[in-house]
PDB file of N, CA and C in Angstrom:
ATOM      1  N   UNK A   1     -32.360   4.220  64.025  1.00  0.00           N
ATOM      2  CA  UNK A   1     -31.633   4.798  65.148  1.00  0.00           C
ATOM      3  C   UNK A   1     -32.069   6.244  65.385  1.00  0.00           C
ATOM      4  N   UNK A   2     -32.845   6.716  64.555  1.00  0.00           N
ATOM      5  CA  UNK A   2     -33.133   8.318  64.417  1.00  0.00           C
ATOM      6  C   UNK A   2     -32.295   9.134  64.486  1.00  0.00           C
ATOM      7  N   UNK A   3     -31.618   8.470  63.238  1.00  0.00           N
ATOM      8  CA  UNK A   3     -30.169   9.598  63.584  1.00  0.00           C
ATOM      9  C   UNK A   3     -29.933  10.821  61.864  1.00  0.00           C
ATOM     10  N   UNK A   4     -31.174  10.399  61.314  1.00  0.00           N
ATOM     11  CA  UNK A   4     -31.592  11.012  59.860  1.00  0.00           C
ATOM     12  C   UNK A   4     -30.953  12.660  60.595  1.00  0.00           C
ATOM     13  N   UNK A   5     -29.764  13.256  59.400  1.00  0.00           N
ATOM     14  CA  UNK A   5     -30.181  14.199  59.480  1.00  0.00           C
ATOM     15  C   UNK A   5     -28.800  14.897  60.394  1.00  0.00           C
ATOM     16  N   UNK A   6     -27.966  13.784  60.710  1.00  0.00           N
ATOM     17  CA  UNK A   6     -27.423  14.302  61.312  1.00  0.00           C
ATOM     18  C   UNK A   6     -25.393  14.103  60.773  1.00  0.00           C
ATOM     19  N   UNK A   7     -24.521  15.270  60.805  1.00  0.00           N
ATOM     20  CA  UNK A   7     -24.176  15.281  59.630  1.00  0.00           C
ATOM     21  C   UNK A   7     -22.731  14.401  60.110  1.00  0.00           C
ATOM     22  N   UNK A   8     -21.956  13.973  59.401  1.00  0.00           N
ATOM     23  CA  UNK A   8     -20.904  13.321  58.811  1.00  0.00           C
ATOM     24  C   UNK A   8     -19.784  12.774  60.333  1.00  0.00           C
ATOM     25  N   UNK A   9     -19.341  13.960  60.326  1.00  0.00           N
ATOM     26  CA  UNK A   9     -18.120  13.733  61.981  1.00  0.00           C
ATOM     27  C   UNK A   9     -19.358  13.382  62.981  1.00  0.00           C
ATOM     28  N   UNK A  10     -20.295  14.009  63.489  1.00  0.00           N
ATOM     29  CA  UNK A  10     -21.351  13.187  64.362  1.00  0.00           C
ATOM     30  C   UNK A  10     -21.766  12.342  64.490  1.00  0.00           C
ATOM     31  N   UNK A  11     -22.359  11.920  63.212  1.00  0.00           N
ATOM     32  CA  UNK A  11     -22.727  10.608  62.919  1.00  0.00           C
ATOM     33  C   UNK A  11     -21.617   9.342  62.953  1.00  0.00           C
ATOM     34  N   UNK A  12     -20.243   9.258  63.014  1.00  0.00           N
ATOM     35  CA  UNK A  12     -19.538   8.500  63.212  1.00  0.00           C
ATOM     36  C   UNK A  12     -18.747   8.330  64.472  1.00  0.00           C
ATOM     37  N   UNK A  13     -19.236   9.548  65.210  1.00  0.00           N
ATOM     38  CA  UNK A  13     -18.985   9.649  66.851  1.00  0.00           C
ATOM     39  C   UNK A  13     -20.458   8.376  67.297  1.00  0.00           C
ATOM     40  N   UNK A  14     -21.322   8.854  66.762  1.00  0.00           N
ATOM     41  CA  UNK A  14     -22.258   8.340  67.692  1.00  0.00           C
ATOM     42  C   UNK A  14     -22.379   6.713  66.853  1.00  0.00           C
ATOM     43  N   UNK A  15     -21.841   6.793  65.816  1.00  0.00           N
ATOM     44  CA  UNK A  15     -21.880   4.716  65.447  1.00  0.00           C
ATOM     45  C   UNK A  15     -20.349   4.024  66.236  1.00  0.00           C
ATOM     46  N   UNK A  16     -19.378   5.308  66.480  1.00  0.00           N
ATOM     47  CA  UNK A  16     -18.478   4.136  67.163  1.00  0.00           C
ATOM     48  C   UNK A  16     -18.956   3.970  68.384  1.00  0.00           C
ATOM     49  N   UNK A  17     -19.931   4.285  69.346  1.00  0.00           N
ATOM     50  CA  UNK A  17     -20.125   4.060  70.807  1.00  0.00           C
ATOM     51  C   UNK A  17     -20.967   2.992  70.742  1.00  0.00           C
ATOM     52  N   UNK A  18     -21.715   2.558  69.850  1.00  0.00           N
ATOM     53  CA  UNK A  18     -22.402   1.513  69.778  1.00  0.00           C
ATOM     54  C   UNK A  18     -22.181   0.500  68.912  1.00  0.00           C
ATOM     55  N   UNK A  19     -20.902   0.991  67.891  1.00  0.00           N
ATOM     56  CA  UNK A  19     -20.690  -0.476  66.862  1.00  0.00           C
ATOM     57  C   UNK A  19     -19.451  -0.384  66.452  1.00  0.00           C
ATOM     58  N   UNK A  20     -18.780  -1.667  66.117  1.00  0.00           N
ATOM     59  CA  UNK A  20     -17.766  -1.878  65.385  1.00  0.00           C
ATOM     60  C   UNK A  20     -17.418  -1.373  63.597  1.00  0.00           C
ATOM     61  N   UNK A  21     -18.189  -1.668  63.037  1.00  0.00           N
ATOM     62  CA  UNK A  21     -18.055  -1.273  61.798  1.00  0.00           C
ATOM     63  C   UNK A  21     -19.720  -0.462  61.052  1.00  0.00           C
ATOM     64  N   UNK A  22     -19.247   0.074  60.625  1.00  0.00           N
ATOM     65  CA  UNK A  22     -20.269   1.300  59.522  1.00  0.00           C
ATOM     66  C   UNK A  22     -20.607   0.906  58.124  1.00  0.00           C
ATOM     67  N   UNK A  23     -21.477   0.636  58.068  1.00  0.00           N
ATOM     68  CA  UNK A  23     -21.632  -0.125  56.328  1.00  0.00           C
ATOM     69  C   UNK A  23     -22.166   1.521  55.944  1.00  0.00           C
ATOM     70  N   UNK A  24     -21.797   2.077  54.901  1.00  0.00           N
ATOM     71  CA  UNK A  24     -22.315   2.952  53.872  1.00  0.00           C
ATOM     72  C   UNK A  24     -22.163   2.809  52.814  1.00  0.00           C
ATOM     73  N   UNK A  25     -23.227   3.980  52.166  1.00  0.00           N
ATOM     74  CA  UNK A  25     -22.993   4.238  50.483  1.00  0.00           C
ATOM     75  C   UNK A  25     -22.371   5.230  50.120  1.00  0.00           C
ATOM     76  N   UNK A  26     -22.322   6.350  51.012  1.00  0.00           N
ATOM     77  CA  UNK A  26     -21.531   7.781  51.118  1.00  0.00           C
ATOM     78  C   UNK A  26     -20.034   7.327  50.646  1.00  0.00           C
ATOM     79  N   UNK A  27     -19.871   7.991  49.194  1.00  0.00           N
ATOM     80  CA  UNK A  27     -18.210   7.499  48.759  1.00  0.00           C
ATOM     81  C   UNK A  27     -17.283   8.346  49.506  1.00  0.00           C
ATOM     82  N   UNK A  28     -18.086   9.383  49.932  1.00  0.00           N
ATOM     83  CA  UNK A  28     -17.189  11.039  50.221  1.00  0.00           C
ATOM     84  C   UNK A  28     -16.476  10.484  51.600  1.00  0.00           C
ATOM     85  N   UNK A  29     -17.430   9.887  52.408  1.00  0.00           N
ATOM     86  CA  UNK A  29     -17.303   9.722  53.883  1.00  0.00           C
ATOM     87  C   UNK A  29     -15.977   9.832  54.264  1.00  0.00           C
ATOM     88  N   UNK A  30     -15.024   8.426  53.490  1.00  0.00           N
ATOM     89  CA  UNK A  30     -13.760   8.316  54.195  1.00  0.00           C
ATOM     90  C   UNK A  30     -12.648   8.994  53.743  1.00  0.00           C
ATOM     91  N   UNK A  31     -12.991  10.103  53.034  1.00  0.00           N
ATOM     92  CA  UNK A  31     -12.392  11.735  52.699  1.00  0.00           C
ATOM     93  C   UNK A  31     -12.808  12.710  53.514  1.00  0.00           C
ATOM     94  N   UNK A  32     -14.049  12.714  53.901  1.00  0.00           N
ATOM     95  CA  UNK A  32     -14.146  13.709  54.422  1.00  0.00           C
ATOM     96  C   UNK A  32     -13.965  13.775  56.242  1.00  0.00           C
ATOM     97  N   UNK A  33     -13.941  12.110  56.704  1.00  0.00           N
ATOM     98  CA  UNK A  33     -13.707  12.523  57.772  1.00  0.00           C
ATOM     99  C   UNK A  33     -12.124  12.015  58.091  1.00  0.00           C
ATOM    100  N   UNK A  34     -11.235  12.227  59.331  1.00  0.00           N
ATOM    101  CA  UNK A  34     -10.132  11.750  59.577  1.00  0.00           C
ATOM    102  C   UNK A  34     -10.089  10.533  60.485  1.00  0.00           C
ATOM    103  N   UNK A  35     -10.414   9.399  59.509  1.00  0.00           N
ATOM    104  CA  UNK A  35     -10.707   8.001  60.351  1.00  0.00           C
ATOM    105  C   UNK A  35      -9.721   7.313  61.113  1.00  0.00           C
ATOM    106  N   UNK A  36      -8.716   8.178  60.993  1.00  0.00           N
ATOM    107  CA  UNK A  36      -8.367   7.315  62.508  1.00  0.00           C
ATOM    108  C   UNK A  36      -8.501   7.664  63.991  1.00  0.00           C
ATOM    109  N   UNK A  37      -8.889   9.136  63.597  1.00  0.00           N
ATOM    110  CA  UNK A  37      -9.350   9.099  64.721  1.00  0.00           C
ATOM    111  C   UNK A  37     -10.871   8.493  65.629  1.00  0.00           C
ATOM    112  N   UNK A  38     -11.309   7.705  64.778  1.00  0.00           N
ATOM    113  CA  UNK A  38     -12.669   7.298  65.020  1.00  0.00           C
ATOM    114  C   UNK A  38     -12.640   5.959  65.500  1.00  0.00           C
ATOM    115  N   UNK A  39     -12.852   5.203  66.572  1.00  0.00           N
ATOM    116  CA  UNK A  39     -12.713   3.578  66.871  1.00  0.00           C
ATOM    117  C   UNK A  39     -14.095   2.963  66.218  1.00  0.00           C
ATOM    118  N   UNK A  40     -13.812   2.875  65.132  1.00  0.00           N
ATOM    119  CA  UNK A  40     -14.809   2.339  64.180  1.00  0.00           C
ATOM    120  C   UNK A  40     -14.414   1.901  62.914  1.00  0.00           C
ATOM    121  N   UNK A  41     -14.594   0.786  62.773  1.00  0.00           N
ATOM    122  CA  UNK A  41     -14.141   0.144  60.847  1.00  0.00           C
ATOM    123  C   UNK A  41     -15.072   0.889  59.818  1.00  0.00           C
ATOM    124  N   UNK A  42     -14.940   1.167  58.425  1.00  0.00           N
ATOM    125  CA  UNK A  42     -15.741   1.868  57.700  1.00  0.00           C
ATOM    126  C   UNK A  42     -16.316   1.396  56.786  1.00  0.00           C
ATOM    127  N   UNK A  43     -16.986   0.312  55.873  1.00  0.00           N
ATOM    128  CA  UNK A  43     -16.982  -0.295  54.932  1.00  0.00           C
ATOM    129  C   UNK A  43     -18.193   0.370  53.756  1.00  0.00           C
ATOM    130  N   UNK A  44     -17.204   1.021  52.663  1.00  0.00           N
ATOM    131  CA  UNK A  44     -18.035   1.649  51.699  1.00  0.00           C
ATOM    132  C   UNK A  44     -18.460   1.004  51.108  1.00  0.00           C
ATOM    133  N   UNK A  45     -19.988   1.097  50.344  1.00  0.00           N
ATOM    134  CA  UNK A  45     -20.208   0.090  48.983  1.00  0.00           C
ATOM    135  C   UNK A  45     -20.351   0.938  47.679  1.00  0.00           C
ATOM    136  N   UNK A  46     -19.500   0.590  46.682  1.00  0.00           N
ATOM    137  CA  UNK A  46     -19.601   1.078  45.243  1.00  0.00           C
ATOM    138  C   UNK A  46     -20.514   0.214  44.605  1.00  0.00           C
ATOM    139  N   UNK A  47     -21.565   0.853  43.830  1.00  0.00           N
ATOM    140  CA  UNK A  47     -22.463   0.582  43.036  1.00  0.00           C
ATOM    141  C   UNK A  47     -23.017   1.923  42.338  1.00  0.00           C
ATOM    142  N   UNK A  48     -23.885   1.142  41.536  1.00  0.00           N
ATOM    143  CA  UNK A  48     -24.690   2.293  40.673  1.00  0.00           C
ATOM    144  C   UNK A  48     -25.823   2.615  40.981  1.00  0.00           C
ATOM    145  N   UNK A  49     -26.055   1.846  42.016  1.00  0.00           N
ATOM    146  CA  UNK A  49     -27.524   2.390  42.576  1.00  0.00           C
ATOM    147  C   UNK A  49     -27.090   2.033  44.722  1.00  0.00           C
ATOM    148  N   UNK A  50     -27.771   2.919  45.185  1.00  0.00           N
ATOM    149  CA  UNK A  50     -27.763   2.696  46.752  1.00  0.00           C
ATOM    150  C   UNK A  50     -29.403   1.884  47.120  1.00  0.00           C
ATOM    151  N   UNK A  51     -29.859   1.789  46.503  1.00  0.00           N
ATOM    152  CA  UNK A  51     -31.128   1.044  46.790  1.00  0.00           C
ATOM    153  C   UNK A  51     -31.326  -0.354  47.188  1.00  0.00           C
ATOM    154  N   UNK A  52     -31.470  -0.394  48.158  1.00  0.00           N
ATOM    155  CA  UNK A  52     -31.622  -1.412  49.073  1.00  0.00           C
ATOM    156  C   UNK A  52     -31.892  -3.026  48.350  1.00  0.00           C
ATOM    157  N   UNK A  53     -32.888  -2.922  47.783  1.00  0.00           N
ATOM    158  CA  UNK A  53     -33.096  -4.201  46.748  1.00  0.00           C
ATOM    159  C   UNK A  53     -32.081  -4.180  45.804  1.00  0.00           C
ATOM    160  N   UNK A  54     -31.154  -3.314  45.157  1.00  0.00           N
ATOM    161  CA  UNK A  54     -29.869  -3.326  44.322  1.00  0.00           C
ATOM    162  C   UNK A  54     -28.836  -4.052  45.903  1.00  0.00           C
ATOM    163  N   UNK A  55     -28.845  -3.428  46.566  1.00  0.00           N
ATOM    164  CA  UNK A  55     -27.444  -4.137  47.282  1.00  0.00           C
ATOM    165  C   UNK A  55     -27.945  -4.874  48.014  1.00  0.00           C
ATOM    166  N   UNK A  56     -29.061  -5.723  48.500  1.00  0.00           N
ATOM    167  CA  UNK A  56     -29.242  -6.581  49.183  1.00  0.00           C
ATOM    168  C   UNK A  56     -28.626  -8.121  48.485  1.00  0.00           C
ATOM    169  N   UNK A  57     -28.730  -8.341  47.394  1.00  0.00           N
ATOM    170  CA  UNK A  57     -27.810  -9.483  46.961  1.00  0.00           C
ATOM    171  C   UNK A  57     -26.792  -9.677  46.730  1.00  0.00           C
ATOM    172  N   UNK A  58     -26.011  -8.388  47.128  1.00  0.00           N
ATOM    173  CA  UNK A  58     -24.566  -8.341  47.954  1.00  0.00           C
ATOM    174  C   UNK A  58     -23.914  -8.476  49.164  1.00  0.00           C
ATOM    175  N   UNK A  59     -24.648  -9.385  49.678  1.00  0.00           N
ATOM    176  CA  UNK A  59     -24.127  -9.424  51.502  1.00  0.00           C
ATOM    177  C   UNK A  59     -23.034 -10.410  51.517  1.00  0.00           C
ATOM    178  N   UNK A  60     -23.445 -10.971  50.533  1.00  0.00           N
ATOM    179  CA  UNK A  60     -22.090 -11.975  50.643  1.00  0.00           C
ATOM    180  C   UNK A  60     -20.832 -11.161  50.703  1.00  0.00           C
ATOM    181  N   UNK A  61     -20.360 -10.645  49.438  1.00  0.00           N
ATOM    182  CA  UNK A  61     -19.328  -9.778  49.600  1.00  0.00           C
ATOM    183  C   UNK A  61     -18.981  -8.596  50.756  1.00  0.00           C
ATOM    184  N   UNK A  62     -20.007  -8.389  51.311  1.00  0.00           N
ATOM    185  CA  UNK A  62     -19.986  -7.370  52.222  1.00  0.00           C
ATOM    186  C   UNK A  62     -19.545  -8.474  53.909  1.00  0.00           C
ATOM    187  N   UNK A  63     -19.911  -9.367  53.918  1.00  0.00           N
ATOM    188  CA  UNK A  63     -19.617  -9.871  55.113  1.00  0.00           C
ATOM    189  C   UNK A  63     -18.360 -10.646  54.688  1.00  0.00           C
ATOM    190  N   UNK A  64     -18.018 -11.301  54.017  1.00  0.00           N
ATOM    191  CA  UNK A  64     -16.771 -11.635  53.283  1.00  0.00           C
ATOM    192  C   UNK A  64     -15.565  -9.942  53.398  1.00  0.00           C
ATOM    193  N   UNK A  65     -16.118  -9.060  53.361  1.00  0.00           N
ATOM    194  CA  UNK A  65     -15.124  -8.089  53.597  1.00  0.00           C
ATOM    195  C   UNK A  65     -15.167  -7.067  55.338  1.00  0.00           C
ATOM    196  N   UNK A  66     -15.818  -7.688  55.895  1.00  0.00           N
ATOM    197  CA  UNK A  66     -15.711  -7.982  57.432  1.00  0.00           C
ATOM    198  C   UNK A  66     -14.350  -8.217  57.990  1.00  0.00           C
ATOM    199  N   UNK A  67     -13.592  -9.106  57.729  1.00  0.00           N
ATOM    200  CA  UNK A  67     -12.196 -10.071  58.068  1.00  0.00           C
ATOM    201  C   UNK A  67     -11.091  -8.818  57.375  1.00  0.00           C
ATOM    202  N   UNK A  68     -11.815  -7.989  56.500  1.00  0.00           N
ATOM    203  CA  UNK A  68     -10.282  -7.023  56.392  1.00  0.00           C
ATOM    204  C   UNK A  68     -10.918  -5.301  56.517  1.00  0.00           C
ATOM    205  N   UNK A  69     -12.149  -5.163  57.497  1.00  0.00           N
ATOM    206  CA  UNK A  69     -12.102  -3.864  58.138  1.00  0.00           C
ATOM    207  C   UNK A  69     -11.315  -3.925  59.551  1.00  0.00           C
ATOM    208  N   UNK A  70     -10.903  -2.297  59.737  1.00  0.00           N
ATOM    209  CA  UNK A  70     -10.179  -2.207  61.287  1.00  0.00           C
ATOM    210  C   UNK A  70     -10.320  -0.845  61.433  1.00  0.00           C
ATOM    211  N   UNK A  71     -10.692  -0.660  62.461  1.00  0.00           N
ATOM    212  CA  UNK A  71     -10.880   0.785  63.338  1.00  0.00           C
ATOM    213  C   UNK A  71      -9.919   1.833  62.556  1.00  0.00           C
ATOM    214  N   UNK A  72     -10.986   3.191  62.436  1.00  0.00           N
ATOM    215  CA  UNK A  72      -9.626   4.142  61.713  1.00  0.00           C
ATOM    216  C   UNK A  72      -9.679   3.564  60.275  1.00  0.00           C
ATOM    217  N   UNK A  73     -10.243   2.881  59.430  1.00  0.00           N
ATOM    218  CA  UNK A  73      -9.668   2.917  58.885  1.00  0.00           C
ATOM    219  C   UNK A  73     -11.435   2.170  57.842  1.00  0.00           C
ATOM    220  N   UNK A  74     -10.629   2.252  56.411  1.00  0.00           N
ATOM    221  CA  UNK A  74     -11.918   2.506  55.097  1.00  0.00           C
ATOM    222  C   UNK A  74     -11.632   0.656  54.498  1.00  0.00           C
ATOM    223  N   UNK A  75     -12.571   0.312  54.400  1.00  0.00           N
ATOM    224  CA  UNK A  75     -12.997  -1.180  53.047  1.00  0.00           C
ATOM    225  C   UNK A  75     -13.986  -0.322  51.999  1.00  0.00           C
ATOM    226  N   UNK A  76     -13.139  -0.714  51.106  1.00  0.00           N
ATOM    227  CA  UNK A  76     -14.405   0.027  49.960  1.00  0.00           C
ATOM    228  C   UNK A  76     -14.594  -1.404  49.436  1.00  0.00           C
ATOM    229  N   UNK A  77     -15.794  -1.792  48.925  1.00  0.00           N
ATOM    230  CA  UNK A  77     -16.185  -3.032  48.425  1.00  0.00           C
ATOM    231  C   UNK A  77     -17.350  -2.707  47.295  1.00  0.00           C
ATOM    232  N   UNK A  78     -16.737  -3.194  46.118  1.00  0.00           N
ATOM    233  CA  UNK A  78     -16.904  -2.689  44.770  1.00  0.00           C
ATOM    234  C   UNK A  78     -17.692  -3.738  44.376  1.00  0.00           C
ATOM    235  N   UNK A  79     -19.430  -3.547  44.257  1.00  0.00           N
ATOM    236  CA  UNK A  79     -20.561  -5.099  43.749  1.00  0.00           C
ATOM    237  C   UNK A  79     -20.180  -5.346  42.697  1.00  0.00           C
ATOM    238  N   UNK A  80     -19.928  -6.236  42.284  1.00  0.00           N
ATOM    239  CA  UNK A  80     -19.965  -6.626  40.581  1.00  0.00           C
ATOM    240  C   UNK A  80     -21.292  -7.267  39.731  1.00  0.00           C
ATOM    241  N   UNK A  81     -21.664  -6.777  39.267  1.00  0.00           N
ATOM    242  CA  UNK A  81     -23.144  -7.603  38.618  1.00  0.00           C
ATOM    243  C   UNK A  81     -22.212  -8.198  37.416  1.00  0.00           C
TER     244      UNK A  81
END
């Protein structure tokens, strides 16, 4: 999206105009910003690594926790190996 770089409250202005929910790794995110004011679902992922090949065999759980994000508001979804 070329959006590297750009910081925290911005970056979630400019994902609610184009999407429903926010997948991140940023734990801070849904502390640091005030999500309800944002029309956007938030869904954090806890792990020990953010690396793409580490959480790619987690989609299951991640789309399985789809059905309980809602605008304004945080899913933290914790991988279990």
């Amino acid at each position: 999206m070329g959006w590297s770089g750009i910081k925290n409250g911005s970056l979630m202005k400019l994902a609610e105009a184009d999407f429903d929910i926010f997948v991140t790794v940023d734990r801070n995110l849904s502390y640091q910003q005030n999500l309800p004011k944002y029309d956007i679902a938030l869904i954090v992922l806890r792990d020990l690594s953010n690396r793409y090949q580490d959480l790619a065999p987690f989609a299951p759980q991640v789309l399985d926790s789809l059905a309980d994000a809602k605008p304004g508001s945080a899913v933290v979804v914790k991988l279990n190996r």
